[in-house]
Protein backbone atom coordinates (compact mmCIF):
# COMPACT_ATOMS: atom_id res chain seq x y z
CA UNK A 1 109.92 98.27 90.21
CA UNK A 2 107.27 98.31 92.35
CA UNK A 3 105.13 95.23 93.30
CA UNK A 4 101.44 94.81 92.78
CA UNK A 5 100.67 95.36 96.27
CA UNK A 6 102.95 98.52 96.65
CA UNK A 7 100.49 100.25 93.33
CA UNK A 8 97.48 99.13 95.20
CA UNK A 9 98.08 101.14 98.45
CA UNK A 10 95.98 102.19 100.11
CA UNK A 11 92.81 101.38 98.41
CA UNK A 12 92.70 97.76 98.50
CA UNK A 13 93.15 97.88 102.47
CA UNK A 14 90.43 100.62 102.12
CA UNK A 15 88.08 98.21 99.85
CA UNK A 16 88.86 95.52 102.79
CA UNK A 17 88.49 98.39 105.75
CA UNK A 18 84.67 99.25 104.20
CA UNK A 19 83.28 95.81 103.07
CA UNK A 20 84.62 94.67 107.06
CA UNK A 21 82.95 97.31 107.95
CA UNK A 22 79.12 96.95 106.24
CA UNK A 23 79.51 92.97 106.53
CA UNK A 24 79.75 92.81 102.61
CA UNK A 25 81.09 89.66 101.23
CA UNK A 26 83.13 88.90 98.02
CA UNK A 27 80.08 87.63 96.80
CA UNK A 28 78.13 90.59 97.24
CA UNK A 29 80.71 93.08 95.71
CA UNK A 30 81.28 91.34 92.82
CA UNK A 31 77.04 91.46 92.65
CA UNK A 32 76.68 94.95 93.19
CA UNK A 33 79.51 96.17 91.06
CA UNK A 34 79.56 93.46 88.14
CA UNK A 35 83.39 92.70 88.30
CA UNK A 36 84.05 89.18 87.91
CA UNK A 37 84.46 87.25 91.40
CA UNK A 38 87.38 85.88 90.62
CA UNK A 39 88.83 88.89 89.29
CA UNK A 40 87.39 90.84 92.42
CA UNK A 41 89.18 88.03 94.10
CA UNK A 42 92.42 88.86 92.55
CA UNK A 43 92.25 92.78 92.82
CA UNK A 44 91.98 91.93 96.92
CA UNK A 45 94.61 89.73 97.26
CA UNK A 46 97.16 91.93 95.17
CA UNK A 47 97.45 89.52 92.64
CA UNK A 48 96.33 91.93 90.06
CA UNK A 49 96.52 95.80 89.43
CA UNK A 50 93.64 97.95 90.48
CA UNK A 51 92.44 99.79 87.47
CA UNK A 52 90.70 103.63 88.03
CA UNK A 53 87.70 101.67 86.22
CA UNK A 54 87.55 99.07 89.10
CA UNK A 55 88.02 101.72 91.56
CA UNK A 56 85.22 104.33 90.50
CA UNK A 57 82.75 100.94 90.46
CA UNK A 58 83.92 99.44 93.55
CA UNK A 59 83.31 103.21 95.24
CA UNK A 60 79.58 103.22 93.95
CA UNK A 61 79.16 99.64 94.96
CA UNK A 62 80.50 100.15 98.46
CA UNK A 63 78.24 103.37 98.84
CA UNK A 64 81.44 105.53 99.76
CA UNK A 65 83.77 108.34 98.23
CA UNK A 66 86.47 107.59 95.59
CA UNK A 67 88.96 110.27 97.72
CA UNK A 68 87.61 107.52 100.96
CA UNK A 69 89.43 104.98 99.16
CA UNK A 70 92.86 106.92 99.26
CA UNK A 71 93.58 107.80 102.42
CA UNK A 72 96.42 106.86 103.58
CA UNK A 73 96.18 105.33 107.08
CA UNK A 74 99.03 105.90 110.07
CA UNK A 75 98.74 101.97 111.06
C-alpha cells in the first residue's frame, strides 16, 4: 500500500518548489485559494491526500500550470 507521501509525488514538492519560489507563505495560499490553513498545512506535510480539487485550486492560486505540478524531477 502506498503511503500518503508516495500518492502525493511530485506535486506537493512542486506546491513547495513554486510557493519557495514567489516567497508565498502558508498563510497566503490558504488566502488565495480558500483551503483551510490547517488543512493546507496537512496536504504539505503529507499528512493528508491531495485531492484533484485541491490541486486544480492550488494551480490557479499559485499562478502556474496543473501539468507544472507533475513533473517529475531527476533530484
Amino acid at each position: 500500500m502506498a503511503t500518503i507521501r508516495e500518492r502525493n509525488h511530485p506535486v506537493v514538492e512542486n506546491i513547495l518548489k513554486v510557493m519557495e519560489a514567489k516567497g508565498i507563505s502558508i498563510d497566503e495560499l490558504s488566502r488565495r485559494s480558500g483551503i483551510h490553513t490547517e488543512d493546507l498545512y496537512r496536504l504539505l506535510k503529507n499528512k493528508k491526500i491531495i485531492r484533484p480539487y485541491e490541486i486544480a485550486v492550488l494551480s490557479m492560486a499559485l499562478k502556474t500550470d496543473v501539468d507544472a505540478l507533475f513533473e517529475q524531477t531527476d533530484e
